[in-house]
N, C-alpha and C. Protein backbone atom coordinates (compact mmCIF):
# COMPACT_ATOMS: atom_id res chain seq x y z
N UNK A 1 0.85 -1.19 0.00
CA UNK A 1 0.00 0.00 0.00
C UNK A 1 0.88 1.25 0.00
N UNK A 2 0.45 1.93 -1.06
CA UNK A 2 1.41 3.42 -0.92
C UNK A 2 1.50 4.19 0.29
N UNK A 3 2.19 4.31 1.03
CA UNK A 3 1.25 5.65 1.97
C UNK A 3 1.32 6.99 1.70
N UNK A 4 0.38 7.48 2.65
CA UNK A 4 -0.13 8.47 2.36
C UNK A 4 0.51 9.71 1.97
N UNK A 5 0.11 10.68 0.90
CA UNK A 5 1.14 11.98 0.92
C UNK A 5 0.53 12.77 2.65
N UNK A 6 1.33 13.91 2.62
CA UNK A 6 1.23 14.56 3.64
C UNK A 6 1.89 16.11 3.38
N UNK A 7 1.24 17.14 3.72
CA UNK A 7 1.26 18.76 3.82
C UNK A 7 2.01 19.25 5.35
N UNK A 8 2.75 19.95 4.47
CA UNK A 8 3.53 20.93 5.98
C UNK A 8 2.68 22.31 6.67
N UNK A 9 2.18 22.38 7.22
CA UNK A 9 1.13 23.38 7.34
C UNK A 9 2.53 24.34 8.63
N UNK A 10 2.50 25.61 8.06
CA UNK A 10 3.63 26.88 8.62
C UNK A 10 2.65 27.73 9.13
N UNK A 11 0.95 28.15 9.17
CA UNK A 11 0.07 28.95 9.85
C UNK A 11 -0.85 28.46 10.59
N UNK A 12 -2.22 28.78 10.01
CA UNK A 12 -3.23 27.89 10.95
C UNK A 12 -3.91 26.76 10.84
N UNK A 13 -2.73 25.81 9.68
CA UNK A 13 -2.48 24.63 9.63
C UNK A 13 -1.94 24.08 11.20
N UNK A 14 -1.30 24.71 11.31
CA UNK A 14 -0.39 24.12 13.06
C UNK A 14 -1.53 24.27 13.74
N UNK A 15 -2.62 24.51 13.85
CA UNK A 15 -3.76 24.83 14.88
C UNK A 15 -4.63 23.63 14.37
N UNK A 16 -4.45 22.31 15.08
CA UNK A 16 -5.08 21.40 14.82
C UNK A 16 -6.65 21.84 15.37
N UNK A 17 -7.02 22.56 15.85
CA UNK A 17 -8.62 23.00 16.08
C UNK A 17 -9.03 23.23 14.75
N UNK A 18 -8.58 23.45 13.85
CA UNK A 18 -8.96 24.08 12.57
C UNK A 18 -8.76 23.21 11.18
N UNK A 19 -8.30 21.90 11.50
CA UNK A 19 -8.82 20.77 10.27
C UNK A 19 -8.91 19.44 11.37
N UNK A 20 -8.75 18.30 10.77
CA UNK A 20 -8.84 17.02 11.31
C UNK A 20 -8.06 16.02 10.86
N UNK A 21 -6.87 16.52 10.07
CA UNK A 21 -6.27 15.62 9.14
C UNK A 21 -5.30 14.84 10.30
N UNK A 22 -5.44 13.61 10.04
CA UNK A 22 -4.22 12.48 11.01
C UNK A 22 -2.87 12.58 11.22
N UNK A 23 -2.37 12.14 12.26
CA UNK A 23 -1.15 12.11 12.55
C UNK A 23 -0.17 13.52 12.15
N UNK A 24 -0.83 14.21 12.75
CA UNK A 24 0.09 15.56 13.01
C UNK A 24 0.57 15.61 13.62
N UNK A 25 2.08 15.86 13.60
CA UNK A 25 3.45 16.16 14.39
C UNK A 25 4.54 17.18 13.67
N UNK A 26 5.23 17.50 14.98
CA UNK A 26 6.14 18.56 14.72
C UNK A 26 7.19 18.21 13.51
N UNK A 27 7.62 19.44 12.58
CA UNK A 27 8.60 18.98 11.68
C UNK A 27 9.10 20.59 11.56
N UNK A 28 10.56 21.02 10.82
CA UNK A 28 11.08 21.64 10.03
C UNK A 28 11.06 21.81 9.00
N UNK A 29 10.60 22.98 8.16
CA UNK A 29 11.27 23.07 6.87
C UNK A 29 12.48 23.84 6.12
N UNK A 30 13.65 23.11 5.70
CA UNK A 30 14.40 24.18 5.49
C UNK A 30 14.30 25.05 3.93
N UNK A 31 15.15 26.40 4.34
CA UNK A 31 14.95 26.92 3.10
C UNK A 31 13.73 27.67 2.53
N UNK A 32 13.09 27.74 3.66
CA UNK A 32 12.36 28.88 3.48
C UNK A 32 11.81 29.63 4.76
N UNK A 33 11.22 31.04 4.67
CA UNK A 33 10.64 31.62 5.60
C UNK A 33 9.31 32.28 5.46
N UNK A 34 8.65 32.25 6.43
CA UNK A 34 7.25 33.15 5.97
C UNK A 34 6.97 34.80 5.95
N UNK A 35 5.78 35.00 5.08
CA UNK A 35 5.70 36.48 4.98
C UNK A 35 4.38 36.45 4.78
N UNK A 36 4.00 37.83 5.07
CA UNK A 36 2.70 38.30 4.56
C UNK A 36 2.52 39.05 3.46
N UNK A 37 1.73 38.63 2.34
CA UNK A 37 1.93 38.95 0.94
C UNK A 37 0.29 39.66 0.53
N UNK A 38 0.31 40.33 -0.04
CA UNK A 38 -1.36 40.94 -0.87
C UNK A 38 -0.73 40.46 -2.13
N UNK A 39 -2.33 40.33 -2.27
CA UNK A 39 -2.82 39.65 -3.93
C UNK A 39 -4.11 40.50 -4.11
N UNK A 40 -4.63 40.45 -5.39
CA UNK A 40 -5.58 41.26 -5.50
C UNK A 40 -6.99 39.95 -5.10
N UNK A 41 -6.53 38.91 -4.86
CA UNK A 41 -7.44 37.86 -4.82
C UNK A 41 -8.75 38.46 -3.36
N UNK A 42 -7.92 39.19 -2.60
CA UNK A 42 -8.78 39.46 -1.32
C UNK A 42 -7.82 40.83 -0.30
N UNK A 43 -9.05 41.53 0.30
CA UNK A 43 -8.15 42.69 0.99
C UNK A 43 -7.77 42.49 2.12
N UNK A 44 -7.17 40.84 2.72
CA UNK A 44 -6.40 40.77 3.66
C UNK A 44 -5.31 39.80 3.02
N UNK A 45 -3.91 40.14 3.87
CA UNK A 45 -2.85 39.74 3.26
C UNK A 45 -2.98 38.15 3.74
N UNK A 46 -2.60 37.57 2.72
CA UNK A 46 -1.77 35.97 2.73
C UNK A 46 -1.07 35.82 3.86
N UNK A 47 -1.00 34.12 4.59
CA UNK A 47 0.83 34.32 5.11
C UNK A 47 1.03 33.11 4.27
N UNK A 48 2.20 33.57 4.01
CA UNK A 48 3.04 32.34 2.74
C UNK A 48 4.31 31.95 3.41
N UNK A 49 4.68 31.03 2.35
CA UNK A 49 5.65 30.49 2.49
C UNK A 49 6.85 31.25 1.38
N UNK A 50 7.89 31.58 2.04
CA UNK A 50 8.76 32.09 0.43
C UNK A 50 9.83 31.63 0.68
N UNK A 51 10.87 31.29 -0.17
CA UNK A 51 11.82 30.51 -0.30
C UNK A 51 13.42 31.21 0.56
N UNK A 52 14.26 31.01 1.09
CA UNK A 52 15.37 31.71 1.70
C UNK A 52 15.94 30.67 2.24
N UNK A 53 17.37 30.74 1.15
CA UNK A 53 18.61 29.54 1.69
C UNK A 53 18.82 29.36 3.17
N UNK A 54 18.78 30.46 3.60
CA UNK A 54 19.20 30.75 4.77
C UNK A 54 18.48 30.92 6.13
N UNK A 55 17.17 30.37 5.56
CA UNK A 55 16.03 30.37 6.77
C UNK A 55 15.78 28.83 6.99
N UNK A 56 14.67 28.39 7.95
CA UNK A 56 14.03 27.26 7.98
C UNK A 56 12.69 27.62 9.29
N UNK A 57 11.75 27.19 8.89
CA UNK A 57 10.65 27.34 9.94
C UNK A 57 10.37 26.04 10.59
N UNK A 58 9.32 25.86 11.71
CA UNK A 58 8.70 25.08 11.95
C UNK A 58 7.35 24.64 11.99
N UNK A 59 6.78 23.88 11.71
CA UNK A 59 5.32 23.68 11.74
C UNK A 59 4.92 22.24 11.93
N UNK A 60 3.83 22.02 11.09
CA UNK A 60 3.29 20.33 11.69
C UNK A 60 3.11 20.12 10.11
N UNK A 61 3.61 18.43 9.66
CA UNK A 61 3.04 17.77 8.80
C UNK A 61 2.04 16.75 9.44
N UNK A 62 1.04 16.52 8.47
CA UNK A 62 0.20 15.79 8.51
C UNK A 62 -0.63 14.90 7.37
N UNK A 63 -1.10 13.99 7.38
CA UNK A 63 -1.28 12.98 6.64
C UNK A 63 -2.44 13.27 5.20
N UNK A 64 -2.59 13.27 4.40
CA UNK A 64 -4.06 13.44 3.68
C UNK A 64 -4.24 11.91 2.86
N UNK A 65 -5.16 11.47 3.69
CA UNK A 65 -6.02 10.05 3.28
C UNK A 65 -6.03 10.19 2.16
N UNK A 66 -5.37 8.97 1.25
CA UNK A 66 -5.59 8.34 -0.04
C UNK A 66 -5.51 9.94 -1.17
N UNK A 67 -4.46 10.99 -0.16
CA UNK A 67 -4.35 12.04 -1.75
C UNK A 67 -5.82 12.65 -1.80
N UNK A 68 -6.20 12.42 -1.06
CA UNK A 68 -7.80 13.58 -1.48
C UNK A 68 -7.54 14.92 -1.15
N UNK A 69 -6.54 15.28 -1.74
CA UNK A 69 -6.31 16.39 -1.85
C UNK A 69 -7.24 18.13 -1.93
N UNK A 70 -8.73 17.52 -2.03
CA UNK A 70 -9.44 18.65 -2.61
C UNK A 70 -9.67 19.64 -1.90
N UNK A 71 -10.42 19.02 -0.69
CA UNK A 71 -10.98 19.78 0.09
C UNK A 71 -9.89 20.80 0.80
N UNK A 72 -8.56 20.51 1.15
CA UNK A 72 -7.14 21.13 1.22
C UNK A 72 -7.23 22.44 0.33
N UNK A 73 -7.02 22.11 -0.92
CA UNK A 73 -7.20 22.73 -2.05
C UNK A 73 -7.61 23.97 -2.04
N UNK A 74 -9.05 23.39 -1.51
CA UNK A 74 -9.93 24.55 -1.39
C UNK A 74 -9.78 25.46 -0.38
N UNK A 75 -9.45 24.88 1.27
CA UNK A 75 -8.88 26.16 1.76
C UNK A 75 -7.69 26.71 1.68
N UNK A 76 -7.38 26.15 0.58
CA UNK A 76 -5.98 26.93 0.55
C UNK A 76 -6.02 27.85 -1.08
N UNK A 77 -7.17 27.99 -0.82
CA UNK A 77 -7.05 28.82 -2.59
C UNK A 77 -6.30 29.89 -2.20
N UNK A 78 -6.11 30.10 -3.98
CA UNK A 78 -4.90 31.11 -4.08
C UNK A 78 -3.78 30.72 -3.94
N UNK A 79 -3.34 29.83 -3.32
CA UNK A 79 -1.99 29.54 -3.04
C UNK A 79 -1.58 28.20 -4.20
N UNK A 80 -0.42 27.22 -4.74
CA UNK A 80 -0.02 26.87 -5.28
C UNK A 80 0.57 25.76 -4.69
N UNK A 81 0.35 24.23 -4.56
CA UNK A 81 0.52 23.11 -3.88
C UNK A 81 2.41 22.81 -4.59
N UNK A 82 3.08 22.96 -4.10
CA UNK A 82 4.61 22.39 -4.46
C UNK A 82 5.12 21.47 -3.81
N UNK A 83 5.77 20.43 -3.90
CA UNK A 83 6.53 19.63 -3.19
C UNK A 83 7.64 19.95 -3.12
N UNK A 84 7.58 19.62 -0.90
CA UNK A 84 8.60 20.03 -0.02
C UNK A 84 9.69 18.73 0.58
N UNK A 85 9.13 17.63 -0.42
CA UNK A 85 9.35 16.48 0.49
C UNK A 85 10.72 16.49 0.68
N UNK A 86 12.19 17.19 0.21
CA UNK A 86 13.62 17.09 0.35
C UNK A 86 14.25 18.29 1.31
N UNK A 87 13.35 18.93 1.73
CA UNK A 87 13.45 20.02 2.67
C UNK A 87 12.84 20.01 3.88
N UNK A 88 12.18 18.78 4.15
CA UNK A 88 11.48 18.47 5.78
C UNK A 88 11.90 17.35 6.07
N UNK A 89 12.36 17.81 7.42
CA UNK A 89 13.06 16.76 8.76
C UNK A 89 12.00 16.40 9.41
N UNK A 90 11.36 15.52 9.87
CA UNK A 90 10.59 15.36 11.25
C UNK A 90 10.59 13.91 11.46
N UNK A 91 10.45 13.49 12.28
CA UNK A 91 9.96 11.95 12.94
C UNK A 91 9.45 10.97 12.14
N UNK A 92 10.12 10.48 11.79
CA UNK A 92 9.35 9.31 10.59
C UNK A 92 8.57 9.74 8.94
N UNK A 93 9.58 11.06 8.59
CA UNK A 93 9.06 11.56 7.73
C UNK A 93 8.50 11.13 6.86
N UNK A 94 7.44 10.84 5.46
CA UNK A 94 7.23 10.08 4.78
C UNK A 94 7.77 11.10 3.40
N UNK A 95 7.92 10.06 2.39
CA UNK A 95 8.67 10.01 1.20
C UNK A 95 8.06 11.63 0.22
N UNK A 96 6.80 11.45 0.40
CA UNK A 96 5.66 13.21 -0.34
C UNK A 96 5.41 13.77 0.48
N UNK A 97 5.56 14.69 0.46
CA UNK A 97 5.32 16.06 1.41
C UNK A 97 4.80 17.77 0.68
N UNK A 98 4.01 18.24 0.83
CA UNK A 98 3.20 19.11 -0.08
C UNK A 98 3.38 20.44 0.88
N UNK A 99 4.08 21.38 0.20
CA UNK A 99 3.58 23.14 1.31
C UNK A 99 3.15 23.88 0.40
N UNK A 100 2.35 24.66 0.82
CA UNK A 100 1.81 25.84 0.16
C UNK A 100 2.37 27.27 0.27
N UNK A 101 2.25 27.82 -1.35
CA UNK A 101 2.98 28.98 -1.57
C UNK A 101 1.79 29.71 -2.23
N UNK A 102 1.67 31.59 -2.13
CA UNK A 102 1.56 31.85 -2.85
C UNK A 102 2.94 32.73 -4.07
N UNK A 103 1.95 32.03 -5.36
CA UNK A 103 3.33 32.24 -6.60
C UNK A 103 3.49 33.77 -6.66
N UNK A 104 4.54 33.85 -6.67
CA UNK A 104 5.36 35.33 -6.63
C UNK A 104 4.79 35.84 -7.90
N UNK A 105 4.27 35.45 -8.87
CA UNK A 105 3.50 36.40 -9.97
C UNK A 105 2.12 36.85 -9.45
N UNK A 106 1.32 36.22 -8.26
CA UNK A 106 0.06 36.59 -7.82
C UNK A 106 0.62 37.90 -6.66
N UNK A 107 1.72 37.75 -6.46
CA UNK A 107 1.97 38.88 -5.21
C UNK A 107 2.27 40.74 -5.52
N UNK A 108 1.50 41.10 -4.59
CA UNK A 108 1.39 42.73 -5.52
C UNK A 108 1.60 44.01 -3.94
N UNK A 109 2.28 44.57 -4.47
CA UNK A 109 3.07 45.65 -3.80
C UNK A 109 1.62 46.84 -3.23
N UNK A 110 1.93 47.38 -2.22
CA UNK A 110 0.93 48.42 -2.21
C UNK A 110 -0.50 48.01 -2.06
N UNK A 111 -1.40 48.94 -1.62
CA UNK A 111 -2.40 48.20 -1.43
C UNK A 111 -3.43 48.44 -0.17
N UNK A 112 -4.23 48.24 0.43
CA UNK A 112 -5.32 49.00 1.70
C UNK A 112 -5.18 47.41 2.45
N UNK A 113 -4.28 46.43 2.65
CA UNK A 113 -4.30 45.04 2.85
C UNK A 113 -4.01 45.26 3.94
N UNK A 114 -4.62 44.07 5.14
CA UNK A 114 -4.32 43.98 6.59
C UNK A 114 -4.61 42.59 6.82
N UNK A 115 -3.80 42.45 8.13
CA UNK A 115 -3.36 41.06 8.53
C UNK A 115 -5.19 41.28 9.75
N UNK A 116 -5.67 40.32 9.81
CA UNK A 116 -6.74 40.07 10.57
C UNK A 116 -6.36 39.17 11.94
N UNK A 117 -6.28 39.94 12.77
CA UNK A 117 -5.75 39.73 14.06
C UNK A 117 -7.00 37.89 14.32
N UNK A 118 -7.47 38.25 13.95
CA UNK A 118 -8.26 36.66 14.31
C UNK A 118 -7.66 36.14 13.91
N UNK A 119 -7.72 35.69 13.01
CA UNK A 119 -5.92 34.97 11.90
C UNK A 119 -4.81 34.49 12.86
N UNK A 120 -4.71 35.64 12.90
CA UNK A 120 -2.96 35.63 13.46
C UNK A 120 -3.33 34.72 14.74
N UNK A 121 -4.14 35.11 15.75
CA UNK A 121 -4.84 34.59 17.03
C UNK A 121 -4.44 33.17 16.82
N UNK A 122 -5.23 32.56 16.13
CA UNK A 122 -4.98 30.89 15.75
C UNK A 122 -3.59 30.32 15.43
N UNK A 123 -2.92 31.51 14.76
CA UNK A 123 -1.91 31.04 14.28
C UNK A 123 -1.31 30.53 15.86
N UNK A 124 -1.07 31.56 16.19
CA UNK A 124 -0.39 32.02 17.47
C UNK A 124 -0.83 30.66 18.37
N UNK A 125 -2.13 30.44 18.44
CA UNK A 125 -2.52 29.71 19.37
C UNK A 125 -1.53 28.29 19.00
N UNK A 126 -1.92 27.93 17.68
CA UNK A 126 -1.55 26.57 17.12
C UNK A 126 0.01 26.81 17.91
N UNK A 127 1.19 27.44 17.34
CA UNK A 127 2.44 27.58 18.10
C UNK A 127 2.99 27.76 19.60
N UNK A 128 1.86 28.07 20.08
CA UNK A 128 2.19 28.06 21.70
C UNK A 128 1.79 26.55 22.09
N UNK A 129 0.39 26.15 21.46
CA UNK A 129 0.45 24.96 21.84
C UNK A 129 1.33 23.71 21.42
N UNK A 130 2.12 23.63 20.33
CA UNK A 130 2.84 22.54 19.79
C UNK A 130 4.06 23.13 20.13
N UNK A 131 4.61 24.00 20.16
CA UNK A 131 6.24 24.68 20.13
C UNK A 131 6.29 25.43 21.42
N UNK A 132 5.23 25.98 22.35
CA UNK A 132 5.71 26.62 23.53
C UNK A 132 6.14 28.31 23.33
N UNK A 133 5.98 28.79 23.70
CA UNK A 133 6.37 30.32 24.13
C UNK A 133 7.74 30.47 23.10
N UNK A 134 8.82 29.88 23.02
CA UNK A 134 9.99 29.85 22.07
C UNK A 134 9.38 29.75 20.82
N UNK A 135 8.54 28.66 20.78
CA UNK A 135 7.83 28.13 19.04
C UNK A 135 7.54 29.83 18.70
N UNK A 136 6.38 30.55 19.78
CA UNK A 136 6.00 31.54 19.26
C UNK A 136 6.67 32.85 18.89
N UNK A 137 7.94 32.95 19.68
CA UNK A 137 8.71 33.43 19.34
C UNK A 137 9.91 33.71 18.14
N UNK A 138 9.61 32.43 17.91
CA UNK A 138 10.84 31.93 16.40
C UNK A 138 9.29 32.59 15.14
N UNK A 139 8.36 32.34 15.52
CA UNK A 139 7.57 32.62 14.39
C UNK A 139 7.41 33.43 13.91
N UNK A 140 7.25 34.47 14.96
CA UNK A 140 7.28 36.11 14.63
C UNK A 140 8.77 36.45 14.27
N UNK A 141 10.07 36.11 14.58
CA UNK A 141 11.44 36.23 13.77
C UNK A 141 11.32 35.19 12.44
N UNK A 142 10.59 34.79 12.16
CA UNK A 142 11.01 34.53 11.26
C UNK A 142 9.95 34.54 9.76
N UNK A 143 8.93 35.59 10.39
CA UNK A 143 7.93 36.06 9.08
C UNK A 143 8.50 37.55 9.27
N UNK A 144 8.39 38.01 7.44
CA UNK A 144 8.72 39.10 7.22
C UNK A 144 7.01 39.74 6.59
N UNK A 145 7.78 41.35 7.12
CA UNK A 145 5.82 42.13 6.96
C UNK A 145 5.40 42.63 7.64
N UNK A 146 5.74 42.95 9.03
CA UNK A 146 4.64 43.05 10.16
C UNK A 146 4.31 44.51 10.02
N UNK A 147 5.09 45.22 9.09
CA UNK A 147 4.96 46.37 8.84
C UNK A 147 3.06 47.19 8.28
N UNK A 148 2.57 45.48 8.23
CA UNK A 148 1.39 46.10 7.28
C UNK A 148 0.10 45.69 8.64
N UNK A 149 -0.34 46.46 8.38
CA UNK A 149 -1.79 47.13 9.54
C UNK A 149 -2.30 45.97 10.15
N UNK A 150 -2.68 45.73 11.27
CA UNK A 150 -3.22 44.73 11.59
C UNK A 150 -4.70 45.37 12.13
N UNK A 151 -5.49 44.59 11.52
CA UNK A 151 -6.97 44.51 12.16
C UNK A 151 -7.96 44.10 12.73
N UNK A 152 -8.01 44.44 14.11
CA UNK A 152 -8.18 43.89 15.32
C UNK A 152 -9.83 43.33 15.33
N UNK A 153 -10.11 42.35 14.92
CA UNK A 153 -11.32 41.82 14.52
C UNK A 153 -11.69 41.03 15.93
N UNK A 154 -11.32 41.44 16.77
CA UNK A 154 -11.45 39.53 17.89
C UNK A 154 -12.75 39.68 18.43
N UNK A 155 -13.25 41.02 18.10
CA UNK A 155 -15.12 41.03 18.94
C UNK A 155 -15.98 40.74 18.02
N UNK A 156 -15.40 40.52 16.91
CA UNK A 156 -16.35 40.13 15.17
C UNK A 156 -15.45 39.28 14.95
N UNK A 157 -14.81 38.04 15.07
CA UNK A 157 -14.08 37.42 13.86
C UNK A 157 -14.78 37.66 12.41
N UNK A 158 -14.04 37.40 11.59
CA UNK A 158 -13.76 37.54 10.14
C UNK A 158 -13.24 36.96 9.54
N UNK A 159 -12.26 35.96 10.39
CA UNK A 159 -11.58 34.71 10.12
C UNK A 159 -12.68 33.60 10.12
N UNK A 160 -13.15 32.78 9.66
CA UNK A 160 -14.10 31.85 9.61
C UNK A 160 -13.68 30.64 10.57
N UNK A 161 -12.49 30.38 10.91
CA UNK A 161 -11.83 28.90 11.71
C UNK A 161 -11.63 29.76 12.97
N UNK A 162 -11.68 31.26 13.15
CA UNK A 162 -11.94 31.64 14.47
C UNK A 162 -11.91 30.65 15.65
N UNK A 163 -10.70 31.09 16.60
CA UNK A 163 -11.02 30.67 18.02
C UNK A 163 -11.06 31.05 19.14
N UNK A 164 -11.53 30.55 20.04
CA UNK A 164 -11.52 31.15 21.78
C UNK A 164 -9.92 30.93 22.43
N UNK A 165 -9.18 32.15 22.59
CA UNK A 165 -7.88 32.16 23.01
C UNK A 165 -8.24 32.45 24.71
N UNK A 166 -7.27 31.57 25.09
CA UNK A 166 -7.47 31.85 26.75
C UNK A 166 -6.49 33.39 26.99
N UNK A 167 -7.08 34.08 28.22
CA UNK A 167 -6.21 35.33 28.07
C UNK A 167 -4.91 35.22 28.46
N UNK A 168 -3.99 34.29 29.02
CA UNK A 168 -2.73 33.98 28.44
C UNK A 168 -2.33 34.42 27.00
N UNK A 169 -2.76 33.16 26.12
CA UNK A 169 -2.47 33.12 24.58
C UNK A 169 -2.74 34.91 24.37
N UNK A 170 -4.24 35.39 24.71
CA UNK A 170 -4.27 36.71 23.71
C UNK A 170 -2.96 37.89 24.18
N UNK A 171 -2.90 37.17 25.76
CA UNK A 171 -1.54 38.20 25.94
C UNK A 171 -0.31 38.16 25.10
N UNK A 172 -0.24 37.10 25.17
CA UNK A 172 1.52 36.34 24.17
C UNK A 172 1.15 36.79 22.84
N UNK A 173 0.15 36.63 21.83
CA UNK A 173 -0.08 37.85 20.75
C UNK A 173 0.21 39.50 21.25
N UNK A 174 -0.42 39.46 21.91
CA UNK A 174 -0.39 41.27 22.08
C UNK A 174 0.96 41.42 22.76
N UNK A 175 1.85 40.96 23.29
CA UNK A 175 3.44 41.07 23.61
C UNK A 175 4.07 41.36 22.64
N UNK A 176 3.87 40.19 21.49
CA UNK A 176 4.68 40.74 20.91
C UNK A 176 4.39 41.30 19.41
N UNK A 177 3.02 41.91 19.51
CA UNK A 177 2.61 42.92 18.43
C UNK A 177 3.35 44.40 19.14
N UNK A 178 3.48 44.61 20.57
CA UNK A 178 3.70 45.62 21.22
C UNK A 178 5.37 45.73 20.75
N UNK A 179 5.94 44.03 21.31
CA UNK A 179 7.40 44.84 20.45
C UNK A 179 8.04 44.86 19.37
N UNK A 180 6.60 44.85 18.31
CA UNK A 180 7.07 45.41 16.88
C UNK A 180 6.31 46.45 16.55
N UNK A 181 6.00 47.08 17.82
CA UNK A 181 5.37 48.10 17.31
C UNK A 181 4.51 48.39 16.02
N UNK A 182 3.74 47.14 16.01
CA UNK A 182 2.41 46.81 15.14
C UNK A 182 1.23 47.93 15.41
N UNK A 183 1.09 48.05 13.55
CA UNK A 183 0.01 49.22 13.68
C UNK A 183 -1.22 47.98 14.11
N UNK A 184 -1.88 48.45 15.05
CA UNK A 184 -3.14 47.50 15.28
C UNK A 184 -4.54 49.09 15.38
N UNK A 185 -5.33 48.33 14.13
CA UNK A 185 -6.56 49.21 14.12
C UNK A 185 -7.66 48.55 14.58
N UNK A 186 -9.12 49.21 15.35
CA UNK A 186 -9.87 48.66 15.06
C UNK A 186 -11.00 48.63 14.29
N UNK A 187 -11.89 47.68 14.43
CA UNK A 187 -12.63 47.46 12.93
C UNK A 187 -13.70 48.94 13.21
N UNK A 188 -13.71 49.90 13.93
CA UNK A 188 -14.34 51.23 13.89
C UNK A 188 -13.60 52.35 13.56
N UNK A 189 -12.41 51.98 13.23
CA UNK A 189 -11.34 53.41 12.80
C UNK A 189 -11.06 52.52 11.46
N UNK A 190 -11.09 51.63 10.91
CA UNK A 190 -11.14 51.19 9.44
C UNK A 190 -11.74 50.71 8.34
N UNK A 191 -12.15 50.32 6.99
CA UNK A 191 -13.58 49.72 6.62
C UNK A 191 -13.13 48.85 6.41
N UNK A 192 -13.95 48.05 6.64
CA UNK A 192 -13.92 46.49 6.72
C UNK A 192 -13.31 46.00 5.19
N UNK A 193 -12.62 44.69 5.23
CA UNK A 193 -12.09 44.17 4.16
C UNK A 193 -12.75 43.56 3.43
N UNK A 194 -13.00 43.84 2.31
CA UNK A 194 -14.36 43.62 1.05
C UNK A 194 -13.14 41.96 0.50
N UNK A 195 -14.04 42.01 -0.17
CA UNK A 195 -13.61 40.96 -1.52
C UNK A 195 -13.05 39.91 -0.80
N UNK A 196 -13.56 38.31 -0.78
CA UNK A 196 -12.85 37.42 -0.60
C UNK A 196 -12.34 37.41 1.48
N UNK A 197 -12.57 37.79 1.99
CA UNK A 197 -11.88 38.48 3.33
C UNK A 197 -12.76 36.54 4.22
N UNK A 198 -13.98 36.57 4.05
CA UNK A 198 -14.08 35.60 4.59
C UNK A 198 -14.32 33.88 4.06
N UNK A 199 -14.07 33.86 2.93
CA UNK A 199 -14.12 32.74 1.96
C UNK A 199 -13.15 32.18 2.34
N UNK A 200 -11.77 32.10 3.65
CA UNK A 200 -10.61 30.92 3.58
C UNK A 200 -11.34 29.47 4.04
């Protein structure tokens, strides 16, 4: 029997509250780092994966039954399925391994784009819980972007996989939005993000 391919999930893939796919565990990928990217696809930014000799992140691979790839697919539109399988270390790695990018021809400069603090929330959550206070720390060094607005949605999510952060977790976000001196707006000093914003 073949087994199964399997996806490196680097955001709120690591937040097993937010799919169900099997046997998720910690792994590395080298050779690349994450960022937050606009596309005209929707007016909140991407977080991607982009390529850098000289980086490596962490996240969780996990299994996808018999390649049914679709439903994946689908929340991951916009982005571009590549195989990572020669660039991830983890525990019993298996032979296919799939991460998601968006392609540097969909990525566009400039723009009214903001990171949706619900988003990030999960992200955050997923990394404190699998990696610990350090996990969350390496994450934020090692995405580039933070420069672009964040919008503080957590009394409306807007994120659709939305979760309940204990006020620990929302502190460990807001630490260290504070020491990057992250523009954080809220959704009454900005207009809401049209197009695509809640379709992930």
């Amino acid at each position: 029997m073949t087994p199964d391919p399997h996806f490196f999930g680097y955001g709120s893939l690591v937040n097993c509250a937010t799919h169900s796919y099997p046997n998720a565990r910690p792994a590395t990928l080298h050779g690349w780092r994450r960022a937050w990217v606009r596309t005209d696809l929707r007016d909140v930014v991407f977080l991607t994966g982009v390529r850098d000799p000289d980086a490596s992140i962490q996240g969780l691979i996990a299994a996808v039954p018999d390649a049914d790839w679709a439903a994946l697919d689908v929340r991951e539109s916009g982005y571009a399925r590549v195989d990572a399988s020669a660039q991830i270390t983890a525990p019993d790695a298996p032979s296919d391994i799939a991460v998601y990018e968006i392609p540097h021809a969909s990525q566009r400069s400039g723009g009214n784009h903001r990171i949706l603090l619900s988003y990030l929330d999960v992200v955050v959550q997923g990394y404190a819980q699998v990696f610990g206070a350090a996990g969350v720390a390496a994450f934020f060094d090692s995405t580039l972007g933070w420069d672009t607005p964040i919008l503080n949605d957590r009394a409306a999510p807007l994120y659709p996989r939305a979760q309940v952060l204990s006020p620990q977790e929302t502190a460990l976000v807001d630490h260290h939005l504070d020491a990057l001196s992250a523009q954080v707006q809220n959704l009454e000093q900005a207009a809401l993000p049209g197009k695509g914003a809640a379709a992930w």
